[in-house]
Protein backbone atom coordinates (compact mmCIF):
# COMPACT_ATOMS: atom_id res chain seq x y z
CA UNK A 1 25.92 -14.43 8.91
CA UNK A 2 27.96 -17.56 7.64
CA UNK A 3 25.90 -20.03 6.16
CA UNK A 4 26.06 -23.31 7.90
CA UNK A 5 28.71 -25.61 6.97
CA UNK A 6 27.72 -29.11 6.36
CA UNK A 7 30.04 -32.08 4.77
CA UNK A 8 29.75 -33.36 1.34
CA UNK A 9 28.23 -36.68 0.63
CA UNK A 10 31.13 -37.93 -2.24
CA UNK A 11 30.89 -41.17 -3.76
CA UNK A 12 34.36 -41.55 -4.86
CA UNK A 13 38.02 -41.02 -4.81
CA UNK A 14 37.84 -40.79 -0.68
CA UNK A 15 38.13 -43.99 1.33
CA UNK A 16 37.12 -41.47 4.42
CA UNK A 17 34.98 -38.50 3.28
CA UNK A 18 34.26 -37.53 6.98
CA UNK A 19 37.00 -35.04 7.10
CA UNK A 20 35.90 -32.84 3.86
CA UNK A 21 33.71 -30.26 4.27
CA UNK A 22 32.49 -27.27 2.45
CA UNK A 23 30.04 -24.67 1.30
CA UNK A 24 26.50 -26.33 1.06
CA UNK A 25 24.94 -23.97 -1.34
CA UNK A 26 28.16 -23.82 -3.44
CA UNK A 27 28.52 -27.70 -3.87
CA UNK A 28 24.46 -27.85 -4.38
CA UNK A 29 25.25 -25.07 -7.27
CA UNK A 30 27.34 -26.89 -9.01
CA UNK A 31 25.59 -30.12 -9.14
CA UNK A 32 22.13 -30.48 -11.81
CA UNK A 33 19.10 -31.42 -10.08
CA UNK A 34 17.01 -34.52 -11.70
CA UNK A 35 14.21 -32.55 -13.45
CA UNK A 36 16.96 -30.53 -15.27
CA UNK A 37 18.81 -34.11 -15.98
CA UNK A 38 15.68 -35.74 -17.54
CA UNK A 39 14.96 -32.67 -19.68
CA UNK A 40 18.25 -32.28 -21.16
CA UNK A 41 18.90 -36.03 -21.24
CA UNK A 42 16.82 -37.36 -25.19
CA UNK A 43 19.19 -34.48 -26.62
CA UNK A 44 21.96 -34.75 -25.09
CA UNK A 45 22.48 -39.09 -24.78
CA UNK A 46 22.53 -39.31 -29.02
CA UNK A 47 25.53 -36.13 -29.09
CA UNK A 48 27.22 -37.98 -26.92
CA UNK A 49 27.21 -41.33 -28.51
CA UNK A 50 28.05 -39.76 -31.86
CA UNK A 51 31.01 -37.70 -30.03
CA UNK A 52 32.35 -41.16 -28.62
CA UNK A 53 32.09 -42.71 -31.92
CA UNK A 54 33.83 -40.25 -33.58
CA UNK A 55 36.74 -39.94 -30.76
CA UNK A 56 37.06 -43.54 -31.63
CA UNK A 57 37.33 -43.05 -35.24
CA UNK A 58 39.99 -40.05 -33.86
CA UNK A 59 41.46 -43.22 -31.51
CA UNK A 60 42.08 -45.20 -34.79
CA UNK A 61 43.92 -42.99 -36.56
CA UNK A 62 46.04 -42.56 -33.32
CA UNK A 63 46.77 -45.98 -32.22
CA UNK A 64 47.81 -46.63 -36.17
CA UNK A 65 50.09 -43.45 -36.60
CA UNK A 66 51.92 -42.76 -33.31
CA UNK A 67 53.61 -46.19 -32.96
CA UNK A 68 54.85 -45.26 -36.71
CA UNK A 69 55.29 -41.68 -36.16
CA UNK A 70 53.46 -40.47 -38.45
CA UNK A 71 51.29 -37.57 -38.18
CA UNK A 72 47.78 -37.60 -36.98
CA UNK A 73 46.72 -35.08 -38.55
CA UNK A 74 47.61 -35.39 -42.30
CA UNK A 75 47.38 -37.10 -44.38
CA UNK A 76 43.77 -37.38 -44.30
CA UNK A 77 42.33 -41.58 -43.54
CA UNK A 78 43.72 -43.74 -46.04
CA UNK A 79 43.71 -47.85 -46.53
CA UNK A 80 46.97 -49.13 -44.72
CA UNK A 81 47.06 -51.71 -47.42
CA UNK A 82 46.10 -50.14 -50.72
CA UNK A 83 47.27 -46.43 -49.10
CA UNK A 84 44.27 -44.86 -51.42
CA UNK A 85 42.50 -41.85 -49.34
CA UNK A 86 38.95 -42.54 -47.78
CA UNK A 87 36.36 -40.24 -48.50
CA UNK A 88 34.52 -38.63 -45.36
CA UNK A 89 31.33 -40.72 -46.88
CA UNK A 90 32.88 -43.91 -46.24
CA UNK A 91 34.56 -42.81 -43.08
CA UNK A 92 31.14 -42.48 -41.07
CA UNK A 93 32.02 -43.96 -37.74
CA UNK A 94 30.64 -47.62 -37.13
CA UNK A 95 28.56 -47.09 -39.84
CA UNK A 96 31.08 -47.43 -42.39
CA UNK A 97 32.66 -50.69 -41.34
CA UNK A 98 29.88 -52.63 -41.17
CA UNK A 99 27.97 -51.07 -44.62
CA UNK A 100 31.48 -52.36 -46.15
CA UNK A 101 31.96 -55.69 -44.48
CA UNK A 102 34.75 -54.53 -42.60
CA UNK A 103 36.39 -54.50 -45.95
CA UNK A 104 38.11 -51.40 -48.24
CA UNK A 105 36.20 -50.36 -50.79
CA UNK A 106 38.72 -50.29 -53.73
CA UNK A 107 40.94 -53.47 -53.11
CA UNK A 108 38.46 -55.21 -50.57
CA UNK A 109 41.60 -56.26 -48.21
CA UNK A 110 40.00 -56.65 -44.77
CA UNK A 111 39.85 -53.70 -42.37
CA UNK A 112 40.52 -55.22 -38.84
CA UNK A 113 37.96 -55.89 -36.21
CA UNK A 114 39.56 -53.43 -34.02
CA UNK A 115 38.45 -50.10 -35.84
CA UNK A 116 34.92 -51.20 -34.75
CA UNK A 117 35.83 -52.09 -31.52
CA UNK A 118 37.27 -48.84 -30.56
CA UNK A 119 34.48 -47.05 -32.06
CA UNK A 120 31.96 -48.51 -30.12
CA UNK A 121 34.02 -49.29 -26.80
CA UNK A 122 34.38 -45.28 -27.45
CA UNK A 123 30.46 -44.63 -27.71
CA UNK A 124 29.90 -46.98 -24.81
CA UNK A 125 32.24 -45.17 -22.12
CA UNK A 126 31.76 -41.68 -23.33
CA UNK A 127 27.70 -42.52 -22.61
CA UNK A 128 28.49 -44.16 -19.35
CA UNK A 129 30.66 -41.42 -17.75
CA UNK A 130 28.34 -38.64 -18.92
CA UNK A 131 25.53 -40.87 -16.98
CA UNK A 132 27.45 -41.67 -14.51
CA UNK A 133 28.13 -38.00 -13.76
CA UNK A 134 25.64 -35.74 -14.79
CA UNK A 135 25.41 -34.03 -12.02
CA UNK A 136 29.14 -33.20 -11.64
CA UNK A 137 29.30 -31.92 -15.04
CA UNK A 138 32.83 -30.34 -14.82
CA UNK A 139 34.38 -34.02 -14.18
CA UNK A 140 32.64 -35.35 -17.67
CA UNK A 141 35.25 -34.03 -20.04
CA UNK A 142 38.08 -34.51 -18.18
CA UNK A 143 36.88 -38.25 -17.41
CA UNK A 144 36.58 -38.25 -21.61
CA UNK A 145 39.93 -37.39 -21.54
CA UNK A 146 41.01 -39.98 -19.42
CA UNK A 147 38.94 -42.42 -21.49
CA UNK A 148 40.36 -41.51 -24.48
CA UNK A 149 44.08 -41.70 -22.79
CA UNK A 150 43.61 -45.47 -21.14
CA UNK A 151 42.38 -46.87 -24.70
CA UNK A 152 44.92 -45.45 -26.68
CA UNK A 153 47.50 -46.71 -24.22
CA UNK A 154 45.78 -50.03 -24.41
CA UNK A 155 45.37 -50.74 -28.03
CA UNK A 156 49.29 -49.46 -28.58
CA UNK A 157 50.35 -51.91 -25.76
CA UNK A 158 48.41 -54.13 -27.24
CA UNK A 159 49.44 -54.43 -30.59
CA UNK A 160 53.18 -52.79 -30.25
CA UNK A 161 53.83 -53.70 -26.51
CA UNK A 162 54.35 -50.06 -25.69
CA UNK A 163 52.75 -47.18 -24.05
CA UNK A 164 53.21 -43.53 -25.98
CA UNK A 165 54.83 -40.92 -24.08
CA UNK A 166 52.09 -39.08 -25.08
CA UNK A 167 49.88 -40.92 -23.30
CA UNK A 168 51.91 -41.50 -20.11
CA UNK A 169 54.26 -38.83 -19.31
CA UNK A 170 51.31 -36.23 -21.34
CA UNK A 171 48.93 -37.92 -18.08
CA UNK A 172 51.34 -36.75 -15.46
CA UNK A 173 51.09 -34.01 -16.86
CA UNK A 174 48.08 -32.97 -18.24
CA UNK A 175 46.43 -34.64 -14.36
CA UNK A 176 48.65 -32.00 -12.61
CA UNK A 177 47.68 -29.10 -14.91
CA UNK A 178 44.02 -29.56 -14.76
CA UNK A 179 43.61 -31.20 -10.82
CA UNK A 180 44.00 -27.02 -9.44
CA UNK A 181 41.08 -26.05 -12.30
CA UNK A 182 38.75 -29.29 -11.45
CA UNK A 183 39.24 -29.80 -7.93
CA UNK A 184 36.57 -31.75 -8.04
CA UNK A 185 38.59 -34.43 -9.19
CA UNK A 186 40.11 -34.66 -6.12
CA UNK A 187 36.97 -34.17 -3.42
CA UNK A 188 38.16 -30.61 -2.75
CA UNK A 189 36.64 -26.86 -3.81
CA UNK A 190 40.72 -25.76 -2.87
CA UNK A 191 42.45 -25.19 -6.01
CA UNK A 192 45.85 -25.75 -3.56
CA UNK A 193 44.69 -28.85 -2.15
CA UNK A 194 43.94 -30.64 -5.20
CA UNK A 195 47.66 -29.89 -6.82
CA UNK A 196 48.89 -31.07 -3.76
CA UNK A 197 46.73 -33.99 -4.06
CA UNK A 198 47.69 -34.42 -7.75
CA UNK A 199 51.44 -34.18 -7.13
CA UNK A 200 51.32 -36.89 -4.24
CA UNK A 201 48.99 -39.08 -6.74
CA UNK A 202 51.72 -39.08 -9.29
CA UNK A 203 54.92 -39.04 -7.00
CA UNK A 204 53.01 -42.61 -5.27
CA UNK A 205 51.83 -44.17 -8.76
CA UNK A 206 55.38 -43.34 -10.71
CA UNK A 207 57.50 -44.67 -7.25
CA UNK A 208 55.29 -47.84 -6.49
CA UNK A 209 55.79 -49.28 -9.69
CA UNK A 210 58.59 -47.97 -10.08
CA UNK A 211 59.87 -50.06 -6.76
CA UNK A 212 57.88 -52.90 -8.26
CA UNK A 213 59.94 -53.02 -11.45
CA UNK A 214 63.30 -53.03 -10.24
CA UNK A 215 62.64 -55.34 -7.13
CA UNK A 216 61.48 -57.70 -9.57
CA UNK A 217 64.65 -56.65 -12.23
CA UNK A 218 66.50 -57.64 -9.66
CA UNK A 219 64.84 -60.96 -8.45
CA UNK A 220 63.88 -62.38 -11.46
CA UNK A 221 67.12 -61.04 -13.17
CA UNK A 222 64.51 -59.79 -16.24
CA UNK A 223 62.64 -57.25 -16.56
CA UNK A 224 59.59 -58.01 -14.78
CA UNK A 225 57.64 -54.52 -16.28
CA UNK A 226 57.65 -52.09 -18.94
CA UNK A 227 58.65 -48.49 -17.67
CA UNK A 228 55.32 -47.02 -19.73
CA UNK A 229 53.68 -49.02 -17.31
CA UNK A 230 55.61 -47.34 -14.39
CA UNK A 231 54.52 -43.53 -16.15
CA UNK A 232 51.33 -44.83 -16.92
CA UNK A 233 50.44 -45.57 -13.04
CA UNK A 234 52.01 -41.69 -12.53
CA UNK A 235 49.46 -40.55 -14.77
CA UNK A 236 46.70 -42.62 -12.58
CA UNK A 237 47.38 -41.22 -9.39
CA UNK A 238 47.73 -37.41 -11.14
CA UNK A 239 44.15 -37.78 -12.15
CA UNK A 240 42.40 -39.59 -9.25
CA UNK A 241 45.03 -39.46 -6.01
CA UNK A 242 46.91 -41.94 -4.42
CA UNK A 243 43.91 -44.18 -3.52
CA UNK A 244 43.58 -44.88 -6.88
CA UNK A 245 46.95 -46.06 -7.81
CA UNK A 246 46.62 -48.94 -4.79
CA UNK A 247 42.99 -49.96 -6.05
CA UNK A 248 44.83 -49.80 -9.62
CA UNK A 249 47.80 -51.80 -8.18
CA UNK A 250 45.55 -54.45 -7.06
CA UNK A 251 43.08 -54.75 -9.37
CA UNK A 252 45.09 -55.23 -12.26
CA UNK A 253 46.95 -57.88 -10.86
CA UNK A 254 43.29 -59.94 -10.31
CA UNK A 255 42.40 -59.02 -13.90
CA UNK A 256 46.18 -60.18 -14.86
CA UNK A 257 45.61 -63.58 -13.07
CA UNK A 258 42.13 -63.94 -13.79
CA UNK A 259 43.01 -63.94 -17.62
CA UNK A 260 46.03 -65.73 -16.91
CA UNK A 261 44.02 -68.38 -15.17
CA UNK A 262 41.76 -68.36 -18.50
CA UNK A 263 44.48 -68.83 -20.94
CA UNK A 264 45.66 -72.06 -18.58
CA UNK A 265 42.74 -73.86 -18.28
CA UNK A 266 42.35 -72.70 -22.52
CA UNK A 267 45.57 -74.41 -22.84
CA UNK A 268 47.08 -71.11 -24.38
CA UNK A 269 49.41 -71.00 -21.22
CA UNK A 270 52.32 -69.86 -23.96
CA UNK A 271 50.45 -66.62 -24.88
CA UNK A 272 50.59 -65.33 -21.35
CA UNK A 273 54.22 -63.81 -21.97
CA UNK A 274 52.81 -62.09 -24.99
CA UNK A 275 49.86 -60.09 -23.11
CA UNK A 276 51.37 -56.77 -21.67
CA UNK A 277 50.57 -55.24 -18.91
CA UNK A 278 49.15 -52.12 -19.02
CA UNK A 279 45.74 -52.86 -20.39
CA UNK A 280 45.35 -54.29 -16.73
CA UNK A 281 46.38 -51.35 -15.07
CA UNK A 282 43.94 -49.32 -17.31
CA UNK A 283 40.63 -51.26 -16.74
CA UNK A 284 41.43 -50.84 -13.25
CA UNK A 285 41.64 -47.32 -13.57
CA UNK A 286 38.44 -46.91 -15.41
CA UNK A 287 36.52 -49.23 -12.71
CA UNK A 288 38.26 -47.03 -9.73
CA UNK A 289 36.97 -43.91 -11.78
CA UNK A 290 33.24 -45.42 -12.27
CA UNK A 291 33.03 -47.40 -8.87
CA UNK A 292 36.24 -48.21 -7.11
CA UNK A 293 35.66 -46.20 -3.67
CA UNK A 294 32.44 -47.99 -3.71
CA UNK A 295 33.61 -50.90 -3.75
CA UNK A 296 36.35 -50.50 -1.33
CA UNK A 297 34.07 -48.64 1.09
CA UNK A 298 32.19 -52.39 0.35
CA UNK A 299 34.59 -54.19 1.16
CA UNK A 300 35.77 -52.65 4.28
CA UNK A 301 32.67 -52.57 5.61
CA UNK A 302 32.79 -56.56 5.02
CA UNK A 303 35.90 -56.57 7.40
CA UNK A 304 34.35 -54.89 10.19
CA UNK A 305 32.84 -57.44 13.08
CA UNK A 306 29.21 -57.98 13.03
């Protein structure tokens, strides 16, 4: 006999789960139980941290290098204003910058507040999407991947005002490759379904903002948005579907006016043309990926009559 088929409870990436359905006993396979959770947990919480701290350290190196084209692989960590090598002993993640003074050792110019920044902000969202999903443990390294992705593209926009190629088209493509392994990452056990899924994310996230940027070309008769940001949204909706490029859509435009709103009412309304754009569209993407179907499942529910 076939065992009985009952839908999946999802919390994200579906705005209507009622329609999926699948094997009971495989899902319940594939997800860890609580006692098995708490067990592993005190050994595997402090690997993780250290991991994210040292992806950060990893991060550094990247958003440095690939706006320069250098190589991030050799040479090995060096002071970008005396250029003398750093020993692995005074390259310890977090560690090192704050034993130092955020300072290099040998000509004591001051290391920027960034490198400890990413290292933590590293630490802090590897932790929180291996709590966050424990118990879909496939998703966790992808979702590290992702994590890593969004805050290189961020610091780079940030400080060059551009978004690698490696980071935007390499999302497009990377989501598409891995959506038919991880499923998963699309609500679906059909390794079909989720590279269809994938393909439509992408094909939605590249042509919205892709629409957006030359309505507004056209309009404003200046470019109203960087084309990394137009690949970046691709690589959004290759990861998570086309539900997350409209939360991403709209959410970074409230975090976009919410800091514009800041920098007004700071009087610093002359550094709004100097804040790009795609750090917006990435903390959207990381709050879709931790919460967003929650939230718009809240907020529909708000819209309903009483």
């Amino acid at each position: 006999m076939h065992p009985t088929r009952a839908p999946i409870s999802l919390t994200h990436h579906r705005w209507d789960q009622s329609t999926l359905y699948s094997d009971a006993g495989a899902v319940h396979n594939r997800r860890m139980q609580p006692e098995q959770l708490a067990l592993l947990a005190p050994v595997l919480l402090p690997f993780v941290a250290l991991l994210g701290a040292c992806m950060g350290s990893f991060l550094n190196v990247c958003i440095y290098r690939i706006p320069l084209e250098l190589s991030v692989v050799r040479p090995r960590s060096f002071c970008p204003n005396c250029r003398r090598p750093i020993p692995w002993y005074l390259n310890i993640p977090v560690l090192s910058w704050l034993c130092l003074g955020g300072r290099c050792r040998y000509c004591r110019a001051p290391i920027s507040a960034r490198y400890l920044l990413v290292e933590v902000l590293t630490a802090a969202l590897f932790l929180a999407v291996a709590l966050r999903f424990a118990d879909r443990p496939l998703l966790i390294p992808v979702y590290w991947l992702v994590v890593f992705g969004l805050l290189l593209g961020t610091f780079v926009d940030i400080e060059h005002l551009i978004i690698p190629d490696r980071v935007s088209i390499g999302g497009m493509l990377l989501g598409l490759a891995l959506s038919p392994f991880v499923p998963l990452l699309h609500d679906t056990t059909d390794h079909w379904q989720a590279l269809l899924r994938s393909g439509i994310g992408c094909a939605v996230g590249f042509g919205t903002l892709w629409l957006v940027a030359t309505v507004g070309r056209w309009a404003f008769r200046r470019e109203a948005m960087g084309f990394g940001d137009v690949k970046l949204m691709g690589a959004i909706g290759a990861f998570f579907g086309w539900q997350a490029v409209l939360f991403s859509v709209i959410g970074s435009s409230f975090f976009g006016s919410f800091v514009g709103i800041g920098l007004i009412l700071c009087g610093k309304r002359q550094l709004q043309s100097r804040i790009p754009y795609g750090p917006f569209i990435a903390a959207a993407a990381l709050v879709w990926m931790f919460t967003g179907p929650t939230l718009v499942r809240m907020y529909l529910r708000m819209l309903q009559p009483a």
